[in-house]
C-alpha atoms as a PDB file:
ATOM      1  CA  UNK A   1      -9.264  23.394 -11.811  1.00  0.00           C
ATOM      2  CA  UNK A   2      -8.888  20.593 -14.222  1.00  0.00           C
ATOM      3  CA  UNK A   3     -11.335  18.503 -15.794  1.00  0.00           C
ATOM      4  CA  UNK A   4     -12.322  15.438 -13.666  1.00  0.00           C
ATOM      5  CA  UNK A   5     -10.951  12.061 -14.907  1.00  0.00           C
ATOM      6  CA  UNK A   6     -13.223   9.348 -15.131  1.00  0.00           C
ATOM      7  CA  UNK A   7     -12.963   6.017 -13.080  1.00  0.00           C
ATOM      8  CA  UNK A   8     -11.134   3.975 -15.996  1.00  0.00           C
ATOM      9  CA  UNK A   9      -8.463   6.984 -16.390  1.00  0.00           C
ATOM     10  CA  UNK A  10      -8.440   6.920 -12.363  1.00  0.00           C
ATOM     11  CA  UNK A  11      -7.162   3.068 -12.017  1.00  0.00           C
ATOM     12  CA  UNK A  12      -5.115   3.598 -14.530  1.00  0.00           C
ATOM     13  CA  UNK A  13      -3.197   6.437 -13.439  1.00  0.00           C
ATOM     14  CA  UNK A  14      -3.142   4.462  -9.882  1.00  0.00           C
ATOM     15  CA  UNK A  15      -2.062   1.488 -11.387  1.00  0.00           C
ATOM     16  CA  UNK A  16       0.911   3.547 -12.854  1.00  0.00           C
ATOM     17  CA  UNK A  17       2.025   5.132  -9.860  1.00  0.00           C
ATOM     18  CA  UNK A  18       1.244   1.870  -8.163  1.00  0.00           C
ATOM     19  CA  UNK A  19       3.784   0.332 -10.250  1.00  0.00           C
ATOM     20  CA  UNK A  20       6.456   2.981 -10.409  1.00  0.00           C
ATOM     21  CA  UNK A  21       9.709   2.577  -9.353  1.00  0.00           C
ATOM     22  CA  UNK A  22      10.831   3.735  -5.689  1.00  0.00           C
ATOM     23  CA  UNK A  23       7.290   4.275  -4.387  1.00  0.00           C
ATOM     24  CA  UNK A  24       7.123   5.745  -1.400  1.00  0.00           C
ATOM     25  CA  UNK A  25       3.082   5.345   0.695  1.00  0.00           C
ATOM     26  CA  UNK A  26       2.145   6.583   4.584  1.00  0.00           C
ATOM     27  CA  UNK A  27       1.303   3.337   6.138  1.00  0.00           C
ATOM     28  CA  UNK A  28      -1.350   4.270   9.107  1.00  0.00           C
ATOM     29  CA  UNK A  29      -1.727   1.746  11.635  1.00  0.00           C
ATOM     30  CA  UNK A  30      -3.207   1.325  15.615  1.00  0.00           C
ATOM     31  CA  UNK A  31      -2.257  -0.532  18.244  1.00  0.00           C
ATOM     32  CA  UNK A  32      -4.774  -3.020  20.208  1.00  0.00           C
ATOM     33  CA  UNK A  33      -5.366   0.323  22.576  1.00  0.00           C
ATOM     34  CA  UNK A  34      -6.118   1.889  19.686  1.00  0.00           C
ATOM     35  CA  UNK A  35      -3.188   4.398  19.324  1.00  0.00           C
ATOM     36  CA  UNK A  36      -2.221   5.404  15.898  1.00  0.00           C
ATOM     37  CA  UNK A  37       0.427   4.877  14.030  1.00  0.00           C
ATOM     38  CA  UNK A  38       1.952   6.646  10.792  1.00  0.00           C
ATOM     39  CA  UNK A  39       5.071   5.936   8.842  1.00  0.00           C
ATOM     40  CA  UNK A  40       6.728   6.412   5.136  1.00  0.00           C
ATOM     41  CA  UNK A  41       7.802   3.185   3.718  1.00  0.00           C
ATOM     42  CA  UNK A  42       8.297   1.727   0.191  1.00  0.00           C
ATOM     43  CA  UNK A  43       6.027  -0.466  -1.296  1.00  0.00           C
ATOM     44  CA  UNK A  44       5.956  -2.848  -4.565  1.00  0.00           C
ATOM     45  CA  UNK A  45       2.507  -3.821  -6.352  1.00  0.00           C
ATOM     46  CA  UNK A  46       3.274  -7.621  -6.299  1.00  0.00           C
ATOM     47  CA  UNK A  47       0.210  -9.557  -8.157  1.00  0.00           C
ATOM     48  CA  UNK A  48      -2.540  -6.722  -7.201  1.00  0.00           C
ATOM     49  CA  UNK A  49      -0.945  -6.558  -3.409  1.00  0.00           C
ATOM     50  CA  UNK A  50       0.878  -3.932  -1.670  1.00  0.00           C
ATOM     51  CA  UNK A  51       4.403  -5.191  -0.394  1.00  0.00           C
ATOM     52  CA  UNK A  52       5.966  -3.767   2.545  1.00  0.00           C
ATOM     53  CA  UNK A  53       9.106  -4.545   4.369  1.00  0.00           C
ATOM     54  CA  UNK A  54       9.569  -3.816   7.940  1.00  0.00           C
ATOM     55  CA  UNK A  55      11.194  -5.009  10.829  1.00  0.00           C
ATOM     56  CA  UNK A  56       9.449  -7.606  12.204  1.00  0.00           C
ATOM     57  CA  UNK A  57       9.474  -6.037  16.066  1.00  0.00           C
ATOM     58  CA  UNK A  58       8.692  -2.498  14.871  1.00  0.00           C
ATOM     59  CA  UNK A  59       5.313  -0.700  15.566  1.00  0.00           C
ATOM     60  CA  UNK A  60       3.995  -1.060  12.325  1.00  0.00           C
ATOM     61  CA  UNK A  61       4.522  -4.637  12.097  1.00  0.00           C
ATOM     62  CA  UNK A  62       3.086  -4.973  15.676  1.00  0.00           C
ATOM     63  CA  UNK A  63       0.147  -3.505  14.647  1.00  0.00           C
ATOM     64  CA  UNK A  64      -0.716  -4.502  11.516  1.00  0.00           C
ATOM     65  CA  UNK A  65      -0.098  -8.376  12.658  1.00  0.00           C
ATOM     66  CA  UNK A  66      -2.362  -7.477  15.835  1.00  0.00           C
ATOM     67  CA  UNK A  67      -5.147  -5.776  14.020  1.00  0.00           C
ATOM     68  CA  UNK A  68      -4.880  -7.248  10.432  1.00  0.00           C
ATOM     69  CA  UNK A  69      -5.170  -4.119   8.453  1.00  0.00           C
ATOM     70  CA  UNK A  70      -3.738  -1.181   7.309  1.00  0.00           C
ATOM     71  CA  UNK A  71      -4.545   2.282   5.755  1.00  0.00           C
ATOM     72  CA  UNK A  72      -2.136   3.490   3.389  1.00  0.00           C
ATOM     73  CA  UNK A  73      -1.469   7.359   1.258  1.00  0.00           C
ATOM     74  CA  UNK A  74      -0.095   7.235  -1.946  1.00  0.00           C
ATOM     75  CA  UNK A  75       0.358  10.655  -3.661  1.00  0.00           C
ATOM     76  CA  UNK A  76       0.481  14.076  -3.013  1.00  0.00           C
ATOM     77  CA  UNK A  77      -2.938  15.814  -1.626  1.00  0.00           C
ATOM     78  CA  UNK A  78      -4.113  17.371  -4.878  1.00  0.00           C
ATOM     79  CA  UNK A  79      -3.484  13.746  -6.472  1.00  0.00           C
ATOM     80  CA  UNK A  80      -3.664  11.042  -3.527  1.00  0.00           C
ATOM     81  CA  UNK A  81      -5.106   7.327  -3.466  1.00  0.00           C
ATOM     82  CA  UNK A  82      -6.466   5.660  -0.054  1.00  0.00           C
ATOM     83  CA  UNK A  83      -6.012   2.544   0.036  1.00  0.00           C
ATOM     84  CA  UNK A  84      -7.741  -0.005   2.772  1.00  0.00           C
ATOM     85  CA  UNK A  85      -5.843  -3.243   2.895  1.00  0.00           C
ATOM     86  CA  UNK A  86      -6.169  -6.410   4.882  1.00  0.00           C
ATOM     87  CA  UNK A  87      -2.889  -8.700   6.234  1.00  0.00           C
ATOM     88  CA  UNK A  88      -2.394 -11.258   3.630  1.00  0.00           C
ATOM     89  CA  UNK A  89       0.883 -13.157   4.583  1.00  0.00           C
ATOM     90  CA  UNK A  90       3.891 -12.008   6.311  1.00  0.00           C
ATOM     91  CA  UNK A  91       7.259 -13.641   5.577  1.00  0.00           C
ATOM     92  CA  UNK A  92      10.677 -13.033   6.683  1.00  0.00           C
ATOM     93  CA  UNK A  93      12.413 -11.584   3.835  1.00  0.00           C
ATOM     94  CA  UNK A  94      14.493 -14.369   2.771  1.00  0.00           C
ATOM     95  CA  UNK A  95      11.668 -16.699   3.066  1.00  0.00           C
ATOM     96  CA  UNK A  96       9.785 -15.917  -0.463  1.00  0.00           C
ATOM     97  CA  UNK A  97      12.829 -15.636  -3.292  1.00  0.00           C
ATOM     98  CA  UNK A  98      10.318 -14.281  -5.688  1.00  0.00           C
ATOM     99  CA  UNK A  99       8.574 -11.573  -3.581  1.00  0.00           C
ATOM    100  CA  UNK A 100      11.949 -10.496  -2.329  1.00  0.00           C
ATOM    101  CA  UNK A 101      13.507 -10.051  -6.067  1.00  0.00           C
ATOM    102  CA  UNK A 102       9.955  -8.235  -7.006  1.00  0.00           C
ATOM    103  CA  UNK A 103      10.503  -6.126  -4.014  1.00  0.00           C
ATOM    104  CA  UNK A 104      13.734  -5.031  -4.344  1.00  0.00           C
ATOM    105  CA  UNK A 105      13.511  -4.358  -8.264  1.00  0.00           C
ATOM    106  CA  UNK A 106      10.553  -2.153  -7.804  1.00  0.00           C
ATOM    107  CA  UNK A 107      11.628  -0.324  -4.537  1.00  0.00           C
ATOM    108  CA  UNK A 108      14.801   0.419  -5.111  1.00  0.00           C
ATOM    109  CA  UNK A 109      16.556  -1.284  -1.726  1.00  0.00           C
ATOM    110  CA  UNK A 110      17.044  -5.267  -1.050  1.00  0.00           C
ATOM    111  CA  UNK A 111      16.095  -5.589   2.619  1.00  0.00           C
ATOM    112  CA  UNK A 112      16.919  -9.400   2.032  1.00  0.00           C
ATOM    113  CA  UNK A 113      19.861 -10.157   4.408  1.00  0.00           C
ATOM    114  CA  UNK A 114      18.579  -8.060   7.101  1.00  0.00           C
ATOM    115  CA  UNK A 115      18.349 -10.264  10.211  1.00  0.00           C
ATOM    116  CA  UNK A 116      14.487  -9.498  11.592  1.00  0.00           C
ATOM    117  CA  UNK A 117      12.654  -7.940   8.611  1.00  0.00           C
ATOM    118  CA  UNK A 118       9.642  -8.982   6.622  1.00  0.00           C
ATOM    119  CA  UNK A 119       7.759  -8.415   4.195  1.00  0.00           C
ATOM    120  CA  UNK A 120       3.791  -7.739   5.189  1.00  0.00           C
ATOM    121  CA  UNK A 121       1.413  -8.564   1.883  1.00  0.00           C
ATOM    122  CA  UNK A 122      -1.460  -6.321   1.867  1.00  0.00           C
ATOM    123  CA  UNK A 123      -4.470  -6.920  -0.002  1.00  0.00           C
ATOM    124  CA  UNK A 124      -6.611  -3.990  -1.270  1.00  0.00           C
ATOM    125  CA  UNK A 125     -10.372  -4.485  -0.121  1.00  0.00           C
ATOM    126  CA  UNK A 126     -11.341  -0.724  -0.728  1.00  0.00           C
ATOM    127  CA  UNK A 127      -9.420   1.995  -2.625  1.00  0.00           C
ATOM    128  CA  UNK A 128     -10.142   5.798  -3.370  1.00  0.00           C
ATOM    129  CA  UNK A 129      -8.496   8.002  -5.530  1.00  0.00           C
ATOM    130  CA  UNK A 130      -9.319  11.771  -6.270  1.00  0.00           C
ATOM    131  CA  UNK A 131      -7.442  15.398  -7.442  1.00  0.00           C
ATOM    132  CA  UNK A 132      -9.345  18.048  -6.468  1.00  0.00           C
ATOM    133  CA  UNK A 133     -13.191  18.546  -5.085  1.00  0.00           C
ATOM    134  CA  UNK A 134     -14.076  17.399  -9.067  1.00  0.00           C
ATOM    135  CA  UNK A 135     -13.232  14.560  -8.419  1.00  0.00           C
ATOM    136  CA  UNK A 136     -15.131  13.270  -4.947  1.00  0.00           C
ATOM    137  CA  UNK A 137     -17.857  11.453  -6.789  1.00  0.00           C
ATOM    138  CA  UNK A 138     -17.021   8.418  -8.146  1.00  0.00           C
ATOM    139  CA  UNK A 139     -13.678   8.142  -5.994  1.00  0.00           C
ATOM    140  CA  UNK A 140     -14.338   4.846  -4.951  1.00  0.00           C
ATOM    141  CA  UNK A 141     -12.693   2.325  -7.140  1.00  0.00           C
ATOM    142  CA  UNK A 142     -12.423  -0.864  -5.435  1.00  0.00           C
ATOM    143  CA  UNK A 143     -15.046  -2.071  -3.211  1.00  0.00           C
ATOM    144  CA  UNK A 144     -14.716  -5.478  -1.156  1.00  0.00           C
ATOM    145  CA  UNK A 145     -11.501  -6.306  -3.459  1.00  0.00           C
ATOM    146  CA  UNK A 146     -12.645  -6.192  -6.198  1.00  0.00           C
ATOM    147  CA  UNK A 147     -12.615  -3.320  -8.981  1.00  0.00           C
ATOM    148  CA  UNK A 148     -15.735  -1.626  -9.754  1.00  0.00           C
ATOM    149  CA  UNK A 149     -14.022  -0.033 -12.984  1.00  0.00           C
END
């Protein structure tokens, strides 16, 4: 088993994934009934948010708009982040010119033009990121939005 990294090396290594091209996260929402929801999607890290774009009558959006938040998976298991995120904004997709070019340069498809989608802003309050069992302590690295490395 490797070494455990420490909190700084953490964020960082988040922040670089976070800001990779073609990023792919699980998105976990719930319904008002409280039925759960999972689905792969895209992201960008726009100004310290998570960017999304779905269609605007799908599940996901449903939910998330209904409930306000959002659990998301970045990673494989034996290097994942959690990230807890709130509902900032959502706009259609032609709506924002600046959040749609920052989306589509970091995830690799332009859903601008298609009739219905959005883009759902996500701000972190509370993120986790760990390897292996080493690494359990001290996972936490945002708390309430802000950092606490």
């Amino acid at each position: 088993m490797p070494q455990p990294r420490d909190r700084a090396t953490r964020k960082a290594d988040l922040l670089a994934a976070l800001t990779a091209p073609a990023v792919d996260v699980w998105v976990a929402s719930a319904s008002p009934d409280a039925a759960p929801h999972l689905v792969p999607l895209s992201l960008a890290w726009v100004h310290d948010r998570v960017v999304i774009a779905v269609e605007g009558g799908s599940v996901t959006a449903r939910n998330i708009e209904a409930s306000g938040v959002a659990r998301l998976g970045l990673g494989p298991t034996r290097d994942v982040a959690m990230i807890d995120a709130v509902l900032e904004r959502s706009v259609g997709v032609d709506d924002d010119e600046s959040l749609g070019a920052a989306y589509a340069a970091q995830a690799d498809w332009d859903p601008r033009g298609l009739a219905g989608y959005v883009f759902l802003v996500l701000r972190p309050t509370r993120i986790q990121a760990w390897r292996e069992s080493n690494e359990l302590a001290g996972r936490i690295l945002m708390r309430d939005g802000e950092w606490v490395v």
